[in-house]
Every structure is written in structure tokens, then in C-alpha cells.
C-alpha atoms as a PDB file:
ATOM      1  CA  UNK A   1     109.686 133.518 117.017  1.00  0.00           C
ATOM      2  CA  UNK A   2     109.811 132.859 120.566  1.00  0.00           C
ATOM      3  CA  UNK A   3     109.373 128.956 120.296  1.00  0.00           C
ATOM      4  CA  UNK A   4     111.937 128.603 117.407  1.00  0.00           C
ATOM      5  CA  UNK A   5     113.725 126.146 119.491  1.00  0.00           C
ATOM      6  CA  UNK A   6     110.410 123.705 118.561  1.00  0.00           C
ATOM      7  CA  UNK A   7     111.382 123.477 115.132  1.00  0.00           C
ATOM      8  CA  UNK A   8     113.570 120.134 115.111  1.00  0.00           C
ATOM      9  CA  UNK A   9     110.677 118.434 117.665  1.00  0.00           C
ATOM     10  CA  UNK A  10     108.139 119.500 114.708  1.00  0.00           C
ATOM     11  CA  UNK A  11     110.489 117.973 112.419  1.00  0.00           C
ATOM     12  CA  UNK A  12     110.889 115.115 114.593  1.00  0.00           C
ATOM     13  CA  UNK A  13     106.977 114.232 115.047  1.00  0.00           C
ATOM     14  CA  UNK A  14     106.338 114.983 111.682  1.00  0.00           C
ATOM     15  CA  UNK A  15     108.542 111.722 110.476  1.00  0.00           C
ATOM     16  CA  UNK A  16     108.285 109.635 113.363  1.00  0.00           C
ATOM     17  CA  UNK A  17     105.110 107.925 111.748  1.00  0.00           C
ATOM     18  CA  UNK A  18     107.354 107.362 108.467  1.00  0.00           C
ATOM     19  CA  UNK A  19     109.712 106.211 110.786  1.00  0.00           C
ATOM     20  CA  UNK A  20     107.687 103.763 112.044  1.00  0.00           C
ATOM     21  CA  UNK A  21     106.451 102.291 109.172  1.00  0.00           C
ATOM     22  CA  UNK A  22     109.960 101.710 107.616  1.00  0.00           C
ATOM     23  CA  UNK A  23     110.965  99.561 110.592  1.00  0.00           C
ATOM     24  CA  UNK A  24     108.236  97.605 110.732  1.00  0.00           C
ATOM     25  CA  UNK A  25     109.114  96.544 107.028  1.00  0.00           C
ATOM     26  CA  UNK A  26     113.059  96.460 107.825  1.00  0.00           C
ATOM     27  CA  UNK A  27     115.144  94.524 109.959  1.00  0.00           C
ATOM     28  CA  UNK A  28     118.824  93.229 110.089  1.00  0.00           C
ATOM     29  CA  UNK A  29     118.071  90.128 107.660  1.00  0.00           C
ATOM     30  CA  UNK A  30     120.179  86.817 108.702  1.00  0.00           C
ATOM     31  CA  UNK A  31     122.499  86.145 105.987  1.00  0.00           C
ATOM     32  CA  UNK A  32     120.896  83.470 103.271  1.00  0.00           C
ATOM     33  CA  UNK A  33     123.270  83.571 100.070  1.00  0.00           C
ATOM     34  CA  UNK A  34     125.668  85.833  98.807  1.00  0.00           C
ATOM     35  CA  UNK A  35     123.019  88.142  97.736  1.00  0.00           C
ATOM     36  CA  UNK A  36     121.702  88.595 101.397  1.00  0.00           C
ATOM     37  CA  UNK A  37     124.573  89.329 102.475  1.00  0.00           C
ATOM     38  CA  UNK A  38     125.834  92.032  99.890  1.00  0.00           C
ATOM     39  CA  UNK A  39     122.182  93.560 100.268  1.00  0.00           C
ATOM     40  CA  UNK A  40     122.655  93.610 104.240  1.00  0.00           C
ATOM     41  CA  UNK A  41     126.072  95.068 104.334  1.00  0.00           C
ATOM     42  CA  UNK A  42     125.303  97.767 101.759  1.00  0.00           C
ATOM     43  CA  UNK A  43     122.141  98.451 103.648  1.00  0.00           C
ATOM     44  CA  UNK A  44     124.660  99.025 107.317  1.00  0.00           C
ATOM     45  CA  UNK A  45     127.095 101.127 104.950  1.00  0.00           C
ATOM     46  CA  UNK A  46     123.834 103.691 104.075  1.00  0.00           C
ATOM     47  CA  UNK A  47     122.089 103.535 107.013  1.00  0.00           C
ATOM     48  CA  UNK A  48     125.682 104.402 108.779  1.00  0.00           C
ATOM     49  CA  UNK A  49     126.183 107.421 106.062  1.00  0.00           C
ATOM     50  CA  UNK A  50     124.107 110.355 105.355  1.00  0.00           C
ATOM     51  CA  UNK A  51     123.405 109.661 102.009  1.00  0.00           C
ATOM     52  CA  UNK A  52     120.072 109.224  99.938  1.00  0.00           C
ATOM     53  CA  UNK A  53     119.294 105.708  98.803  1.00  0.00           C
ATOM     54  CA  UNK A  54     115.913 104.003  97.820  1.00  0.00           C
ATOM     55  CA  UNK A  55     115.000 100.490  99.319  1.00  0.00           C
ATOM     56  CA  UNK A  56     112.363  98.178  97.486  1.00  0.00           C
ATOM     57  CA  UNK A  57     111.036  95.409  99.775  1.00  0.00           C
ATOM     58  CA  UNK A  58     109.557  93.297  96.939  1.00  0.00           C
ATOM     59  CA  UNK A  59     107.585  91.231  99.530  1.00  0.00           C
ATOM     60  CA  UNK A  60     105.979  93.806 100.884  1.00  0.00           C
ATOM     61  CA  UNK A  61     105.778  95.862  97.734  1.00  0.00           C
ATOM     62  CA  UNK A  62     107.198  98.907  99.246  1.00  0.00           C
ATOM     63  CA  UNK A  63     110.056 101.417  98.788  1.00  0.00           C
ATOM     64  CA  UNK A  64     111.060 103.994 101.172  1.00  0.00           C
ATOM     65  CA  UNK A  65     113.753 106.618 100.244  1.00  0.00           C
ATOM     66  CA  UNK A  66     116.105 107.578 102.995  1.00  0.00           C
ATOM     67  CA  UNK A  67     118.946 109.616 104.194  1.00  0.00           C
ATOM     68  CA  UNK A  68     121.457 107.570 106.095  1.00  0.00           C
ATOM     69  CA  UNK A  69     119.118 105.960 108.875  1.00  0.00           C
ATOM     70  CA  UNK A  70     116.135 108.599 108.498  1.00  0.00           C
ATOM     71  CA  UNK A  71     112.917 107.767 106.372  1.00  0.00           C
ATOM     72  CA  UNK A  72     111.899 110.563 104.268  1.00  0.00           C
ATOM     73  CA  UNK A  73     108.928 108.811 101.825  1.00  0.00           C
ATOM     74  CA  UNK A  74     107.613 105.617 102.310  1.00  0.00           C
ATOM     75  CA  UNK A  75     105.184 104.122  99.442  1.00  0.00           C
ATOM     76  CA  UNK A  76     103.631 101.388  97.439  1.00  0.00           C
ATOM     77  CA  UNK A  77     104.781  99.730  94.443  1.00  0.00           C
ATOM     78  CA  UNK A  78     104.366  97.184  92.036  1.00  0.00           C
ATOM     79  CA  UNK A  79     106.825  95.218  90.737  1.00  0.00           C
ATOM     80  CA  UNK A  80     107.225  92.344  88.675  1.00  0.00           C
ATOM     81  CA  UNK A  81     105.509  89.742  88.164  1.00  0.00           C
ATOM     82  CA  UNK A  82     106.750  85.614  88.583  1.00  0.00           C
ATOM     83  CA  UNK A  83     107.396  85.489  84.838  1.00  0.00           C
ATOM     84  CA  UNK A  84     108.883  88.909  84.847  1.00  0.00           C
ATOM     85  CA  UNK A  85     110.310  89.145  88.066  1.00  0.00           C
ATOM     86  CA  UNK A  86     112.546  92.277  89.591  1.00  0.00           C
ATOM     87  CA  UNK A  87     115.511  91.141  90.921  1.00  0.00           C
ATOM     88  CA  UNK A  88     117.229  91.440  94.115  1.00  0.00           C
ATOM     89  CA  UNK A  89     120.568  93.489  94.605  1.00  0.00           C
ATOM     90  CA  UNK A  90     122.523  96.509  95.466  1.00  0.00           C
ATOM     91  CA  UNK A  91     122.340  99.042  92.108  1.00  0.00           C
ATOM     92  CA  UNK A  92     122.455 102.723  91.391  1.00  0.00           C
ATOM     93  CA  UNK A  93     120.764 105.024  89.303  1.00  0.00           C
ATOM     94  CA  UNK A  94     122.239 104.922  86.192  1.00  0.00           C
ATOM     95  CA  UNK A  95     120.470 107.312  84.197  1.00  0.00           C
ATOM     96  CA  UNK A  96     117.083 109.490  84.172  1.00  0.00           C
ATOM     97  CA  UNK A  97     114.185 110.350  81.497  1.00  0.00           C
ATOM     98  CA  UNK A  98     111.536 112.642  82.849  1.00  0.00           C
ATOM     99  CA  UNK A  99     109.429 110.836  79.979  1.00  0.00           C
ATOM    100  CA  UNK A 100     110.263 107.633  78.064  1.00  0.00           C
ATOM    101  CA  UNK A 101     109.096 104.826  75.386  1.00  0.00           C
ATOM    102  CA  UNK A 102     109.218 101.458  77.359  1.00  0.00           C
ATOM    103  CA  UNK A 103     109.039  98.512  74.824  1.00  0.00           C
ATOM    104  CA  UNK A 104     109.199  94.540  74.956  1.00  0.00           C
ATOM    105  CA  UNK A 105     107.738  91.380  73.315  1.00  0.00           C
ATOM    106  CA  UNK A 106     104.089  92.776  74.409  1.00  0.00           C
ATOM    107  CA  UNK A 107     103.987  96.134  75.752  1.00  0.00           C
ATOM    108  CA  UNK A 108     104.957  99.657  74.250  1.00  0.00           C
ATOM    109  CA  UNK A 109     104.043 102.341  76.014  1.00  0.00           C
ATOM    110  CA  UNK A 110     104.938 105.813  75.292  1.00  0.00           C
ATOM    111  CA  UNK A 111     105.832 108.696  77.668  1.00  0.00           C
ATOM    112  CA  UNK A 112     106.644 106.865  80.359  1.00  0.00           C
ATOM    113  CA  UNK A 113     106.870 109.334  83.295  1.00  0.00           C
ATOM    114  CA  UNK A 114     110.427 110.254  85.369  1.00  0.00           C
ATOM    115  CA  UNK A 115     111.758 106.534  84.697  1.00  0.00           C
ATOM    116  CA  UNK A 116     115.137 106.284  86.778  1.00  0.00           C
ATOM    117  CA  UNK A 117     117.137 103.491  84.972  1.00  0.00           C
ATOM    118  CA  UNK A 118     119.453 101.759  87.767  1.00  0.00           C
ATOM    119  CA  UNK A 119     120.245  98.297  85.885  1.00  0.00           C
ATOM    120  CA  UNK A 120     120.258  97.620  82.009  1.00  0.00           C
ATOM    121  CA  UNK A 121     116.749  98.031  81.240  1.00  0.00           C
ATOM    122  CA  UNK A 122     115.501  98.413  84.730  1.00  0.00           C
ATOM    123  CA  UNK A 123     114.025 101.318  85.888  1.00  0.00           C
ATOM    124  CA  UNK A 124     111.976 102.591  88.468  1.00  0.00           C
ATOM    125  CA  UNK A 125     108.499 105.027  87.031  1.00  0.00           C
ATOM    126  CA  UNK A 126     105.566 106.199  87.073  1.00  0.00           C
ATOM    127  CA  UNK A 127     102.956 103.981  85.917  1.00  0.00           C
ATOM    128  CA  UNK A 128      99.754 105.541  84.364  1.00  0.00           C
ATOM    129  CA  UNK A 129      98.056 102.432  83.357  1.00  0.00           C
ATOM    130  CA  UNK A 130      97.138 101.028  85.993  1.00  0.00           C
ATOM    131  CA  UNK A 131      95.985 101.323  89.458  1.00  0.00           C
ATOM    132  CA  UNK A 132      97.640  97.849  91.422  1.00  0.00           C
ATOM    133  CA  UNK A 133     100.107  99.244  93.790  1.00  0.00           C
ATOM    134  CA  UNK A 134     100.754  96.530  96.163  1.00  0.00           C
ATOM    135  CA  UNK A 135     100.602  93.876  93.857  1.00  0.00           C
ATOM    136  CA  UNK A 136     103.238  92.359  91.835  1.00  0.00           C
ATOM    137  CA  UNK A 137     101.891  93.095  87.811  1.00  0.00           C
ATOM    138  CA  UNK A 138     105.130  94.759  85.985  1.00  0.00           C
ATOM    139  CA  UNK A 139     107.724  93.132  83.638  1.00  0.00           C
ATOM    140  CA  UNK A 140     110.968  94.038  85.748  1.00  0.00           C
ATOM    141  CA  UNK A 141     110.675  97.913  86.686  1.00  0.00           C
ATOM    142  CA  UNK A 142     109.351  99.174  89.739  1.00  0.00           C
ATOM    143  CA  UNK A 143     106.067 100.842  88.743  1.00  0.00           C
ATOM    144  CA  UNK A 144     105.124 103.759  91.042  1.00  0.00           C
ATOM    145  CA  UNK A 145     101.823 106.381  91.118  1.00  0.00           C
ATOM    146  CA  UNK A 146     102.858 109.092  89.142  1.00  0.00           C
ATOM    147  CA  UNK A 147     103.232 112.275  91.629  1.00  0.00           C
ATOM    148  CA  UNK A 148     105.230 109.407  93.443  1.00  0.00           C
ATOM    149  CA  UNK A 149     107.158 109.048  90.647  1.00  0.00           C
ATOM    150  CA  UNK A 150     107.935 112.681  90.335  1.00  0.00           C
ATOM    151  CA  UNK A 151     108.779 113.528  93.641  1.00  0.00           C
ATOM    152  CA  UNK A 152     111.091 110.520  93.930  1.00  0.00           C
ATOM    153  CA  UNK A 153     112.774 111.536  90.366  1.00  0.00           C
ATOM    154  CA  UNK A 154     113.357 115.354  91.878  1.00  0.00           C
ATOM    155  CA  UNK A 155     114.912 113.811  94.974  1.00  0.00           C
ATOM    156  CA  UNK A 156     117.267 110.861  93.557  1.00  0.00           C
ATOM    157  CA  UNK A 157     120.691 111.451  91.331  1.00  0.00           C
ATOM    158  CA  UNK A 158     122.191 109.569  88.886  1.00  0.00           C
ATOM    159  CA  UNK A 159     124.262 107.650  91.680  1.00  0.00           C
ATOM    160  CA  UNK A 160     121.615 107.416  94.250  1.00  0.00           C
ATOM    161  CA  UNK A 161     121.669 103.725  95.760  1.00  0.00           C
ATOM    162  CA  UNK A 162     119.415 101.427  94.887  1.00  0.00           C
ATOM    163  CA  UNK A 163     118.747  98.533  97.403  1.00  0.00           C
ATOM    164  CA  UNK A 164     116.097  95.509  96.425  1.00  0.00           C
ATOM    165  CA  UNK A 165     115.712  92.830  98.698  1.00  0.00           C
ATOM    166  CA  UNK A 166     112.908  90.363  99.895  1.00  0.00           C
ATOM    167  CA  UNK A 167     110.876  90.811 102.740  1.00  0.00           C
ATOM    168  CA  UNK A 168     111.882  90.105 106.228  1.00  0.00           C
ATOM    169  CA  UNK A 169     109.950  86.868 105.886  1.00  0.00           C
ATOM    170  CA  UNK A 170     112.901  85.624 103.285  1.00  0.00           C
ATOM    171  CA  UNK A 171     115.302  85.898 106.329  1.00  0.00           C
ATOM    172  CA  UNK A 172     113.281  84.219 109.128  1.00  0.00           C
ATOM    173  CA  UNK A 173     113.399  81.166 108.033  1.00  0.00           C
ATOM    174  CA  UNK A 174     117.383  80.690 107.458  1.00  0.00           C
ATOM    175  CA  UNK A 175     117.989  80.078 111.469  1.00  0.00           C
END
């Protein structure tokens, strides 16, 4: 009881290696096209709030939820593929299934875990079929490990943010 006042530096150290890691993934981009720049000033606006919202670098095949400026989870993803790609913009989470059917020209898959719809058919999930975080392999969605999946579904709202962008590289190169 004596050291109580240690509590926020535990706190501190304990997410400064998250920290870390979501800056070396995240800078300012350079404005490209309208989308860069609506993904950039959204991205000032939450990191200037203290609200939750979920980034997806789709370059780096990451997403890291925050609150306002602070990184709380930082993990990898896959998303979609070149002939399937998911797109970039600012979204929301529209709706939430803890389990769902996911269907299209040549997939069904049934009970879907804690799929977090933020844009038509969209979502981001747990996947259970496969094992390729890090590599772009799903049809749109944002496929996630399932305890991921979970933990990010018991943390988001319907009307948590949703930012997906390109990697930092995207930006570099528009000096």
C-alpha cells in the first residue's frame, strides 16, 4: 500500500512496448487523394479525443485499437486479397454478431466468430480456418485469431471508428 503512487508508472511501462510498436507502423501520412486526406484528418480528430477506434494498416497487415492517442492492443491480420481487396476509409461499426454465416460466390462458412460489420458486408472476425495472419488471403473482411477476435468484439461498440489506410510506404512517395 505504501508504493500506491507506482501504479500509473506500472501502467505506463506496461504499454510503452505497445506504444512503440504502433508508431513505428503510424505516421502523419502526406496527403495523396481525397482518401488520404479524409483518413489523416479523422485519424488527428481520434488521436486528439479520448475515444476508442480501431486502425487497420493493410500494408503492414496490422490493427491496433486505441483510446485517443494511447495503444491498447496491437495485432496481426489478414485482409483481402488483390481480387478481393479491403478498402481504404474512415467507417464505423455498424453492427455486431458474436457468431455468423459468411457467404459469397465460393465460400460459406458458418459460425463465424464476434464479426463486427462496419461497411455493407464488411466486417472485421475471427477466422478459424486458417492460420495466415500477416498475409493478405480474405475476400474483403479483416480476418483476425479468434481470442483476438473476442477481446476486440468485448472492447468495440456499435459506433466505434473504424480507420483503414495503407502503409506509411503509400505516403512516402507523394513528395
Amino acid at each position: 500500500m505504501f508504493f500506491h503512487w507506482l501504479s500509473p508508472l506500472r501502467t505506463w511501462f506496461a504499454s510503452f512496448p505497445l506504444m512503440l510498436i504502433a508508431l513505428a507502423v503510424w505516421t502523419t501520412p502526406a496527403l495523396t487523394n481525397p482518401v488520404s486526406e479524409q483518413i489523416a484528418t479523422r485519424v488527428m480528430e481520434l488521436q486528439d479525443s479520448e475515444e476508442r477506434w480501431i486502425e487497420i494498416d493493410l500494408t503492414n497487415q496490422r490493427l491496433i485499437a486505441w483510446e485517443g492517442r494511447q495503444p491498447v492492443y496491437a495485432i496481426i491480420v489478414s485482409t483481402g486479397k488483390d481480387s478481393t481487396p479491403t478498402h481504404p476509409g474512415t467507417f464505423t461499426i455498424q453492427s455486431k454478431r458474436r457468431k455468423d454465416r459468411m457467404r459469397g460466390a465460393d465460400y460459406d462458412l458458418a459460425n463465424v466468430p464476434y464479426a463486427m460489420y462496419y461497411h455493407r458486408g464488411y466486417a472485421i472476425h475471427g477466422a478459424y480456418w486458417h492460420r495466415k495472419f500477416g498475409t493478405p488471403v480474405s475476400h474483403g473482411c479483416v480476418n483476425v485469431a479468434v481470442d483476438h477476435a473476442e477481446w476486440l468484439f468485448d472492447w468495440a461498440s456499435v459506433g466505434t471508428p473504424v480507420v483503414i489506410h495503407q502503409g506509411v510506404e503509400e505516403f512516402a512517395n507523394d513528395e
